[in-house]
Protein backbone atom coordinates (compact mmCIF):
# COMPACT_ATOMS: atom_id res chain seq x y z
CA UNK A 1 57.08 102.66 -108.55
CA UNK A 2 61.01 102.60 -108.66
CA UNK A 3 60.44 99.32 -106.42
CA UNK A 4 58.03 97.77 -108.51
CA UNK A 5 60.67 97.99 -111.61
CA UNK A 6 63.12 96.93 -110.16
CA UNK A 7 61.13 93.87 -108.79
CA UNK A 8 60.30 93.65 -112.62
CA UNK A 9 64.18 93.66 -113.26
CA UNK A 10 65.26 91.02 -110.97
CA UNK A 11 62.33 88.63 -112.10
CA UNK A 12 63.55 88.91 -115.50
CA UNK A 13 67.29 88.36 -114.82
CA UNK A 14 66.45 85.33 -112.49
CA UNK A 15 64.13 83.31 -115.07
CA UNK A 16 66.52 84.80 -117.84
CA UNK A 17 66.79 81.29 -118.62
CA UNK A 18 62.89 80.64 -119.21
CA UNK A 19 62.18 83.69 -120.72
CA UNK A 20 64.79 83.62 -123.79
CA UNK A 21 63.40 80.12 -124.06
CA UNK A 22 59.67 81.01 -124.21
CA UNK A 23 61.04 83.81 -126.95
CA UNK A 24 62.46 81.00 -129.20
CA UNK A 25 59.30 79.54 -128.72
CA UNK A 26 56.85 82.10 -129.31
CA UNK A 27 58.41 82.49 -132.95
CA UNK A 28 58.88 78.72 -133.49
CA UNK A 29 55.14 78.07 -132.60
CA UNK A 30 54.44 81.63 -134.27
CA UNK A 31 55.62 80.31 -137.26
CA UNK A 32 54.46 76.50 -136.97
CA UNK A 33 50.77 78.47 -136.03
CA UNK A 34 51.53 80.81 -139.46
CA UNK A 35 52.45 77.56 -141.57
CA UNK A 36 49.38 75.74 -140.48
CA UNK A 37 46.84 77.97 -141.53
CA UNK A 38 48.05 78.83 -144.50
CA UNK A 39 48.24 75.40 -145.76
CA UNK A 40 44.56 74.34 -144.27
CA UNK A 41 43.18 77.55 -146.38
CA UNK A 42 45.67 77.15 -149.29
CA UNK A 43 45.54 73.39 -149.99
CA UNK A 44 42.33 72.76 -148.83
CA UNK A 45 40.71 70.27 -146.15
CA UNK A 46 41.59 66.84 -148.34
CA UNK A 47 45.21 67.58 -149.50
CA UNK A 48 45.76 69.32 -145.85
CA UNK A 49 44.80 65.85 -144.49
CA UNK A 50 47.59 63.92 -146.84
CA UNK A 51 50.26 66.47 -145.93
CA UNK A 52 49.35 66.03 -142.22
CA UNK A 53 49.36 61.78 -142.21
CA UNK A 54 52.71 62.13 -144.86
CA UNK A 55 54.31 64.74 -142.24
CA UNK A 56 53.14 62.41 -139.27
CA UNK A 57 56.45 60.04 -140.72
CA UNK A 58 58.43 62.61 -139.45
CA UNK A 59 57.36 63.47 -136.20
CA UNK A 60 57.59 59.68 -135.73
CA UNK A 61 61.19 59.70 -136.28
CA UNK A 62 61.53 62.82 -134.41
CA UNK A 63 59.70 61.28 -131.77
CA UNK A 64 62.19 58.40 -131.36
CA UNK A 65 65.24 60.77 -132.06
CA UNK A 66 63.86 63.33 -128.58
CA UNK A 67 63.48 59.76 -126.61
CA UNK A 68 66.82 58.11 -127.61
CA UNK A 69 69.59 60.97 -127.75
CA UNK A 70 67.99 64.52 -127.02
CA UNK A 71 65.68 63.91 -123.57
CA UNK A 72 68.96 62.15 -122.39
CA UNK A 73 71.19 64.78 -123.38
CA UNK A 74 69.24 67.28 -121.60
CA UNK A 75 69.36 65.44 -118.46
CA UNK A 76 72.82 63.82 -118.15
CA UNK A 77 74.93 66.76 -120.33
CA UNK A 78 74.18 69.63 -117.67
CA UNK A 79 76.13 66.90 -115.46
CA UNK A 80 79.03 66.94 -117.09
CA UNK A 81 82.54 68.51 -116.36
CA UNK A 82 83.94 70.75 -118.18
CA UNK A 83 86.68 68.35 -119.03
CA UNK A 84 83.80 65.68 -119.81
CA UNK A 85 81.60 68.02 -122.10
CA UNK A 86 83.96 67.45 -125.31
CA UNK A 87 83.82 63.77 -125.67
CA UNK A 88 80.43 63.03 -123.91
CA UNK A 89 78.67 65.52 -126.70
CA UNK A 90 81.10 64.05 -129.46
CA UNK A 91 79.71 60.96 -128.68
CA UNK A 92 76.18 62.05 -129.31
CA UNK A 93 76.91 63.80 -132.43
CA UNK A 94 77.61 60.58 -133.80
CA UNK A 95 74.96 58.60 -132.17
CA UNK A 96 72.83 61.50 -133.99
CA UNK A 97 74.35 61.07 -137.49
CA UNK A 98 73.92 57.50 -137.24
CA UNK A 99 69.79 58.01 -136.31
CA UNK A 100 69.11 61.01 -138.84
CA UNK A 101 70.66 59.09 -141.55
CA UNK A 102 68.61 55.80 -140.97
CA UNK A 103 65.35 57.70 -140.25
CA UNK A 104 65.85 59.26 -143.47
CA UNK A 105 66.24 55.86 -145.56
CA UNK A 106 63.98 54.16 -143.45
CA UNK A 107 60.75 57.14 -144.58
CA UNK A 108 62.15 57.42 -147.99
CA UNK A 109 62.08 53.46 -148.42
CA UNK A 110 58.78 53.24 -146.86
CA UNK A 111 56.82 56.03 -149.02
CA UNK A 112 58.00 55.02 -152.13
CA UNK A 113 56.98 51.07 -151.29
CA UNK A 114 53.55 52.49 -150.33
CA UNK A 115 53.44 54.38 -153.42
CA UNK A 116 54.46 51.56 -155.37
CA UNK A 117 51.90 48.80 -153.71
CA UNK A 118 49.38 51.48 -153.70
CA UNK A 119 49.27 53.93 -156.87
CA UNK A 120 46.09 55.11 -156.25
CA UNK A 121 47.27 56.67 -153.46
CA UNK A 122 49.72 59.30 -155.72
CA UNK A 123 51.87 59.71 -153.23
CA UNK A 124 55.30 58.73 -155.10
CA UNK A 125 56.50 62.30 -155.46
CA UNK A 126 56.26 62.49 -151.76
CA UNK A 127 59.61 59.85 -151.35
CA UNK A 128 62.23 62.26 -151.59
CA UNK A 129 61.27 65.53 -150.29
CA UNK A 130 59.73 63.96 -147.10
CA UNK A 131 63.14 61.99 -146.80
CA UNK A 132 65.25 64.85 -147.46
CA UNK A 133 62.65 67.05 -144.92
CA UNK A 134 62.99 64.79 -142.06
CA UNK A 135 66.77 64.20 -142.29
CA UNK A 136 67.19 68.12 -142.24
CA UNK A 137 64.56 69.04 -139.57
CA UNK A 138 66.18 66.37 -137.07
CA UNK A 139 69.21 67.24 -137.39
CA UNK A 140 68.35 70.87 -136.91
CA UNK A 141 66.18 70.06 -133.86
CA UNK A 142 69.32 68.35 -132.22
CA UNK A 143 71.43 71.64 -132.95
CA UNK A 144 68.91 73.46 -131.15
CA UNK A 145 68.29 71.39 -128.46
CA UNK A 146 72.47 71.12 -128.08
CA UNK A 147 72.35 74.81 -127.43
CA UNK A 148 69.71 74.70 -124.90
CA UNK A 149 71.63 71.95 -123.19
CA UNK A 150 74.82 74.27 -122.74
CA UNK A 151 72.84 77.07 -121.49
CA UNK A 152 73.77 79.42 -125.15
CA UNK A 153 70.02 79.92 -125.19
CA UNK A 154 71.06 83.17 -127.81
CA UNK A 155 72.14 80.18 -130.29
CA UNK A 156 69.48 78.78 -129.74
CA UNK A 157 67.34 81.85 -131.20
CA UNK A 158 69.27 82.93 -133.94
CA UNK A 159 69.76 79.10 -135.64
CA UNK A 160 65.74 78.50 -135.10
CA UNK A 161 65.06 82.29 -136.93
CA UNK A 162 67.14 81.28 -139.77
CA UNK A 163 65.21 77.63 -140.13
CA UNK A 164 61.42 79.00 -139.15
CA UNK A 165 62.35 82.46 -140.74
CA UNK A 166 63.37 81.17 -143.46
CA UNK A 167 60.97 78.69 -143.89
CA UNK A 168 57.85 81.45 -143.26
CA UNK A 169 59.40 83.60 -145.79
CA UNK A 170 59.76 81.10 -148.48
CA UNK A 171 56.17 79.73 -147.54
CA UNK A 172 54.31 82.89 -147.72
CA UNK A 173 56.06 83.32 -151.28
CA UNK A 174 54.82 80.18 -152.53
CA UNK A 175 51.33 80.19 -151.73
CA UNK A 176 50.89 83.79 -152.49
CA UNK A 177 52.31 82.64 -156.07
CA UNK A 178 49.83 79.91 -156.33
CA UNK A 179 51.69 76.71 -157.04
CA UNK A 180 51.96 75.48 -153.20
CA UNK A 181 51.59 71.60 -153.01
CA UNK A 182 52.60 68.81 -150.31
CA UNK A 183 56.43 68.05 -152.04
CA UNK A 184 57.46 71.51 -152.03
CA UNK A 185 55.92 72.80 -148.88
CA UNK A 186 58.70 69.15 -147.48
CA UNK A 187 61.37 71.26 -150.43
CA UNK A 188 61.49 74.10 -148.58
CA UNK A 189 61.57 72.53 -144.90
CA UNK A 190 64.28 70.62 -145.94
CA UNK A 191 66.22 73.49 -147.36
CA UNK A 192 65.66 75.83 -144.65
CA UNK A 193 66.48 73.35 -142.06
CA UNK A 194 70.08 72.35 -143.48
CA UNK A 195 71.22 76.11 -143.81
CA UNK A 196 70.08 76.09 -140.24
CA UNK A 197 72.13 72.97 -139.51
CA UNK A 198 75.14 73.93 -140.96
CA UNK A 199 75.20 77.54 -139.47
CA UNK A 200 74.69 75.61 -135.46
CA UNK A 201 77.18 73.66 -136.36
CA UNK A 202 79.67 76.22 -136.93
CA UNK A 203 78.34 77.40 -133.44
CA UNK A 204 79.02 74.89 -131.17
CA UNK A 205 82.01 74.44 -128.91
CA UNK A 206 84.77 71.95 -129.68
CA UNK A 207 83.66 68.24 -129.62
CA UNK A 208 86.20 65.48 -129.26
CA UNK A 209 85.78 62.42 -131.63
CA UNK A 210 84.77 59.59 -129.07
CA UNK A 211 86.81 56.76 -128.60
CA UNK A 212 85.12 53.52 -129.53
CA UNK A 213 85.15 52.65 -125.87
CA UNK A 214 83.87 55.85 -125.15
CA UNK A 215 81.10 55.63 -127.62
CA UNK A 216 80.45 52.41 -126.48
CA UNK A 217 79.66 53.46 -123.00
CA UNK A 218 78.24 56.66 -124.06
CA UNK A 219 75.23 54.43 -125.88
CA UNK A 220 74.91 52.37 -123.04
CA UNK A 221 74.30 55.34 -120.49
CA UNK A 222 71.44 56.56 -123.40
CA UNK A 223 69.77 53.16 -123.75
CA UNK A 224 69.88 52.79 -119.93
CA UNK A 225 67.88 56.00 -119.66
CA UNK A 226 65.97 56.11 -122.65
CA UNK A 227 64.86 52.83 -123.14
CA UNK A 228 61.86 53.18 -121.51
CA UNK A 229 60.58 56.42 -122.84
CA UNK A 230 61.75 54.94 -126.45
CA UNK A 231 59.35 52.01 -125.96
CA UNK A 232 57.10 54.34 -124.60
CA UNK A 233 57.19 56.44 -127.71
CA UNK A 234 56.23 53.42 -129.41
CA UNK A 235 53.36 52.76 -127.33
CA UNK A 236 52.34 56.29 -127.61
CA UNK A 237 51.77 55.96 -131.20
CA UNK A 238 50.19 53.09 -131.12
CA UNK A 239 47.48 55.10 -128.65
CA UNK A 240 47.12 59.01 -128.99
CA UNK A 241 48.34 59.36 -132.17
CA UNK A 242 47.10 55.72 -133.76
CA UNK A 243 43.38 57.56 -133.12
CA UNK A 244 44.13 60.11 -135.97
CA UNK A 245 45.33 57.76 -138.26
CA UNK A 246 42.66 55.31 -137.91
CA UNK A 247 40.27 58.27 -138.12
CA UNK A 248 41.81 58.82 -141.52
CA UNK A 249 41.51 55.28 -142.38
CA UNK A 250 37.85 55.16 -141.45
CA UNK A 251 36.77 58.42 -142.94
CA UNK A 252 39.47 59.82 -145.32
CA UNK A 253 41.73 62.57 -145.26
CA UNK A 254 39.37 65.07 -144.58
CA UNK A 255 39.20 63.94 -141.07
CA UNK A 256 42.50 64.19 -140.36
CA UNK A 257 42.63 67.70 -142.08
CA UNK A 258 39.88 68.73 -139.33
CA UNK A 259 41.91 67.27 -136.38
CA UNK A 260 44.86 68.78 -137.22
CA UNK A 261 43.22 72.34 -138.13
CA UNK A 262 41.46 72.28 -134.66
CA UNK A 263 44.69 70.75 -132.52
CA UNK A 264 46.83 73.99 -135.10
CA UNK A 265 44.46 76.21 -132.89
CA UNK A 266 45.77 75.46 -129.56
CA UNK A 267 48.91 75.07 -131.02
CA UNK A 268 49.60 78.26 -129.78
CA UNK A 269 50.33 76.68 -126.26
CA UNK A 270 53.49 74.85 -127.83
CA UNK A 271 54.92 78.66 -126.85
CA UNK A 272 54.96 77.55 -122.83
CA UNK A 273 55.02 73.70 -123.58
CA UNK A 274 57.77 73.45 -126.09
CA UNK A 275 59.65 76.67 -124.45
CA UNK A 276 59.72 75.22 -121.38
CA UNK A 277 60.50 71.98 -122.05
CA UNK A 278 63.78 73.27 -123.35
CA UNK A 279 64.57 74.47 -119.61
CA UNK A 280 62.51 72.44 -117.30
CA UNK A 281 64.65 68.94 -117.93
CA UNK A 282 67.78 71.08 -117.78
CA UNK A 283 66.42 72.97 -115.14
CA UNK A 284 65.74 70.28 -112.66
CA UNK A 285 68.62 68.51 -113.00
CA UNK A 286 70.63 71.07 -112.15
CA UNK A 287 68.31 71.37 -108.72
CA UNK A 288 68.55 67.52 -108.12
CA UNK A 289 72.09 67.77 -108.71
CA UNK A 290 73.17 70.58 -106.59
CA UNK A 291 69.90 70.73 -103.55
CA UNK A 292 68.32 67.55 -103.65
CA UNK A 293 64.91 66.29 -104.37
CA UNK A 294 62.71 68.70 -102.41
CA UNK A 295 63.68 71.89 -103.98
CA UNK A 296 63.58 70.13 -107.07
CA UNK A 297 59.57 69.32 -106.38
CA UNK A 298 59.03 73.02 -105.20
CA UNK A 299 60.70 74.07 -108.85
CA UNK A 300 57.96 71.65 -110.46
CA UNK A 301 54.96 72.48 -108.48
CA UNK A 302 55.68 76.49 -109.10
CA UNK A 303 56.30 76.00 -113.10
CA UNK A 304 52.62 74.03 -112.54
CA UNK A 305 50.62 76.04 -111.44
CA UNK A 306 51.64 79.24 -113.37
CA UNK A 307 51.70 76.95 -116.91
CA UNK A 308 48.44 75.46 -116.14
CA UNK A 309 46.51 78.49 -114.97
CA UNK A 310 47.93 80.46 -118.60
CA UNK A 311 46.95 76.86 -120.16
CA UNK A 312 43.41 77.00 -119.11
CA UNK A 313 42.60 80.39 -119.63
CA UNK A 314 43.91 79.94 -123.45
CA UNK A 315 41.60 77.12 -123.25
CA UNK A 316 38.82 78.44 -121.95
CA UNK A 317 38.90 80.88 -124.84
CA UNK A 318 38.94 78.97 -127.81
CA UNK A 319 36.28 76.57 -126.36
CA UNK A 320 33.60 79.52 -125.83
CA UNK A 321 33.15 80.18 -129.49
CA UNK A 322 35.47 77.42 -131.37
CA UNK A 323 33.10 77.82 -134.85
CA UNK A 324 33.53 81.32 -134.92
CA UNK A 325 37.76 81.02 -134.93
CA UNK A 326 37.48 77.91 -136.98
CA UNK A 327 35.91 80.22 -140.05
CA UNK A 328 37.88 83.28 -138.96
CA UNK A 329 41.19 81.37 -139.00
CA UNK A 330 40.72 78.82 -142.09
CA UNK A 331 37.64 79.41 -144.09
CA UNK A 332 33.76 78.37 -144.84
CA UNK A 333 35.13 74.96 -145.19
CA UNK A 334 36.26 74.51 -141.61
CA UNK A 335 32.75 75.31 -140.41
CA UNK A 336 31.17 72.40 -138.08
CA UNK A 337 34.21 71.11 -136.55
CA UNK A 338 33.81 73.33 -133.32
CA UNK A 339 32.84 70.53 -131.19
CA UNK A 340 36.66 69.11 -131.85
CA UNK A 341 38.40 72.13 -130.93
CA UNK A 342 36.49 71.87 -127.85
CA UNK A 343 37.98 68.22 -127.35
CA UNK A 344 41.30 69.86 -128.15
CA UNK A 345 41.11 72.33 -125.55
CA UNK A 346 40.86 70.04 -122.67
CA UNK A 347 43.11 67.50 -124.02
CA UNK A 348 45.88 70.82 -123.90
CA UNK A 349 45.23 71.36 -120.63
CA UNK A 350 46.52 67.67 -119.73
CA UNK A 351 49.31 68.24 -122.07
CA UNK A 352 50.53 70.93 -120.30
CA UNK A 353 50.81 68.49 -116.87
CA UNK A 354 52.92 66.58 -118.75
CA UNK A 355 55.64 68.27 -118.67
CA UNK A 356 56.55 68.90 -115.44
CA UNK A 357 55.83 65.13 -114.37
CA UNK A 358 58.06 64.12 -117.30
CA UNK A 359 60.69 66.41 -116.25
CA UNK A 360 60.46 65.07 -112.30
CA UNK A 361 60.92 61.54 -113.56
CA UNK A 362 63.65 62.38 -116.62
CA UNK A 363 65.57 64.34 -113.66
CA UNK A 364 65.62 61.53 -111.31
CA UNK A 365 66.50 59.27 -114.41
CA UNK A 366 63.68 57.05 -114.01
CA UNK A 367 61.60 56.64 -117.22
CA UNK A 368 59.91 53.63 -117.00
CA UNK A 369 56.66 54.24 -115.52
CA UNK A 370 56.77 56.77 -118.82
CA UNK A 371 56.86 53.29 -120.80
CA UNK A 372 54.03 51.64 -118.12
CA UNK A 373 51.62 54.43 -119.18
CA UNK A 374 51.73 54.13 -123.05
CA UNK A 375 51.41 50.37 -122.42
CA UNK A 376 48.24 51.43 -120.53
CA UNK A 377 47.14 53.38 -123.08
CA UNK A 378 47.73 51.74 -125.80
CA UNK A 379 45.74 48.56 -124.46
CA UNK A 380 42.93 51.00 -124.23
CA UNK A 381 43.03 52.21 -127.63
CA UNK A 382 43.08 48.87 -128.98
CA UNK A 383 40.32 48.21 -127.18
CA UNK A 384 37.91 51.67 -127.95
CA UNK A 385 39.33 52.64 -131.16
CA UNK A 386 36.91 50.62 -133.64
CA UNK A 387 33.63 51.05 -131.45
CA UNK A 388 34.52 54.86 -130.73
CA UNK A 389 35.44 56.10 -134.38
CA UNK A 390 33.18 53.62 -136.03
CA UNK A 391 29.73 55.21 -133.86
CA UNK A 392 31.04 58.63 -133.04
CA UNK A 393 33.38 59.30 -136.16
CA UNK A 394 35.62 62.23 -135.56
CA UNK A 395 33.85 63.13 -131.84
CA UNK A 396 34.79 59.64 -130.81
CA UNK A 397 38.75 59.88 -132.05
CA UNK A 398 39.20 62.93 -130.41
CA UNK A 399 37.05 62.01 -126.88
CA UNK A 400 39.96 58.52 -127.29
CA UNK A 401 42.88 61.23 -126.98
CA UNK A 402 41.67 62.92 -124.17
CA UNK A 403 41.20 59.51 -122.43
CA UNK A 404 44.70 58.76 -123.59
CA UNK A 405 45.95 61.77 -121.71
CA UNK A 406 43.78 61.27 -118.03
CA UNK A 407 45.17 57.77 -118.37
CA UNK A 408 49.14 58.60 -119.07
CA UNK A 409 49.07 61.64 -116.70
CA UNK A 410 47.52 59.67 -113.75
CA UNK A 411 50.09 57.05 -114.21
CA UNK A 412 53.44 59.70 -113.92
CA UNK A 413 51.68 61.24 -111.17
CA UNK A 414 51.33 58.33 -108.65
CA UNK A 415 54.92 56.90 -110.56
CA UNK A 416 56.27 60.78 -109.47
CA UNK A 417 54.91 61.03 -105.85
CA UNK A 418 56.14 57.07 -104.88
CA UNK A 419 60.05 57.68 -106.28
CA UNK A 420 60.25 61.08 -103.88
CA UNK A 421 58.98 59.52 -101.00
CA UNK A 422 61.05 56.27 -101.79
């Protein structure tokens, strides 16, 4: 028995690393989870559907913000000396202003022309709390994901319980005092994610204000590496993600209230997939770096098939009776969308391969078959996406994402295997 703990002990202190991150997760995607269903019951299925395609802006922005400074801080700042750290993450501070700040104008500018070409729409009071929302949650995303990058994976914790704590707290008030709507649900995001900005930044270690040849080089290095995987961010909106919107477009908000109800579900997986992708990057460019490719493909191939058999057992559970947690979770309203979250459930699964095939090809700085794939893909939803949504409606959007995924994932794999043996 005394064996068997201390086996326990020296498992723990070993993937220390993984397991703080998978904490910071479980309450981020606790809390995300928490958020979701109380806006699906609270707002109902068609106002649910406007704040999903309004908060969609965001993770757009977001989306480009991970590809351009964040995936390429995780893999090139675990490189750097000591003596290097100040000015290289300096450097990206600024590149991070710089993005946060036009991301910001660029969503405010763009919902209020919307709102202004199309008044029927009523989406004008949406301008300036989705603005002011996505300026504050990118910014605190890049605090967190700085932390994660120096290994202070403590940091890390406490700034995302003061955001998502927050944020919870102030949620649950709100609804409970019956005057929740889309702009303040984006009011108190915002809020809660600048007091969590400006307590990281009084956490992090001392950064040294780039010179402009620094800088200079310092944005090359990023585009280098990120180019790809920002055009393939592109692409991958114009695929996956172009199917919910076009779903919405065909058959109103509703739909896109049911997809993202259903994908809220497994949402609970973003506990392993967003926890480890906060290590795994990190992780395995510290193994490339030190041991060399091999080990570095042993590291990936363990982290797979412990994820993915946790993945599919999640999966396998909300597929056996997906009706019964639909009304459980969200209400009489919800009922008949089970055959989505049965889509959704195998289209996790794939998600979950992801991430270690991203992270191979990240650590050996080689993103563009990351690009190739979304160009793949998103050829294929041009193709499908009338035909499939027009005749299938909903079933046919969500059967177009899982093809999205078998597509993209087959493409990293063959991309991953050919770079080690090359």
């Amino acid at each position: 028995m005394k064996s068997l703990i201390n086996k326990a002990v020296e498992l723990w202190r070993r993937y220390s690393h993984i397991n703080m991150a998978l904490t910071d997760q479980m309450m981020v995607s606790g809390v995300n989870f928490l958020t979701g269903i109380l806006m699906a019951r609270y707002l109902g299925l068609r106002e649910f559907g406007v704040f999903t395609i309004a908060w969609m802006a965001v993770l757009f922005c977001n989306s480009i913000q991970r590809a351009m400074i964040i995936t390429p801080m995780m893999s090139i700042g675990p490189k750097q000396s000591k003596d290097e750290a100040p000015a290289y993450f300096g450097a990206i501070a600024v590149q991070q202003i710089f993005v946060t700040v036009f991301s910001a104008l660029l969503i405010y500018a763009g919902t209020f022309g919307l709102a202004t070409a199309f008044p029927q729409w009523n989406i004008h009071h949406l301008s300036a709390p989705l603005a002011a929302s996505a300026f504050a949650y990118q910014s605190q995303d890049f605090i967190r994901r700085y932390f994660f990058t120096k290994d202070m994976h403590f940091a890390a914790f406490v700034n995302d319980f003061i955001s998502y704590g927050g944020q919870i707290a102030l949620l649950l008030w709100l609804f409970l005092s019956g005057g929740a709507t889309s702009d303040s649900v984006l009011w108190i995001i915002a809020i809660t994610s600048a007091i969590a900005t400006a307590t990281g930044v009084m956490r992090m270690e001392k950064l040294q204000w780039p010179t402009y040849k620094y800088f200079l080089s310092s944005c090359r290095r990023h585009w280098d590496f990120s180019k790809w995987m920002t055009s393939s961010v592109l692409m991958d909106w114009a695929s996956g993600q172009f199917f919910t919107i076009a779903a919405t477009a065909y058959l109103g908000p509703a739909a896109a209230g049911a997809m993202k109800a259903c994908q809220n579900i497994m949402g609970v997986l973003h506990i392993l997939f967003f926890g480890l992708s906060n290590v795994i990057p990190v992780r395995a460019a510290k193994i490339l770096h030190s041991r060399g490719v091999l080990p570095m493909v042993d590291y990936l191939r363990k982290i797979a098939l412990y994820g993915g058999i946790v993945t599919a057992l999640y999966a396998m559970l909300a597929a056996i009776a997906p009706d019964f947690w639909l009304h459980t979770i969200y209400g009489e309203e919800y009922r008949g969308f089970g055959f989505v979250l049965r889509w959704y459930a195998l289209i996790y699964v794939l998600l979950f391969f992801n991430t270690p095939l991203r992270a191979g090809l990240t650590a050996l700085e080689y993103s563009k078959p990351i690009f190739v794939g979304r160009v793949v893909t998103a050829i294929f939803t041009f193709i499908s996406i009338a035909p499939l949504i027009s005749n299938y409606e909903i079933a046919g959007a969500v059967f177009g994402i899982f093809c999205v995924r078998v597509i993209h994932n087959g493409i990293l794999l063959v991309a991953l295997g050919r770079r080690i043996k090359g």
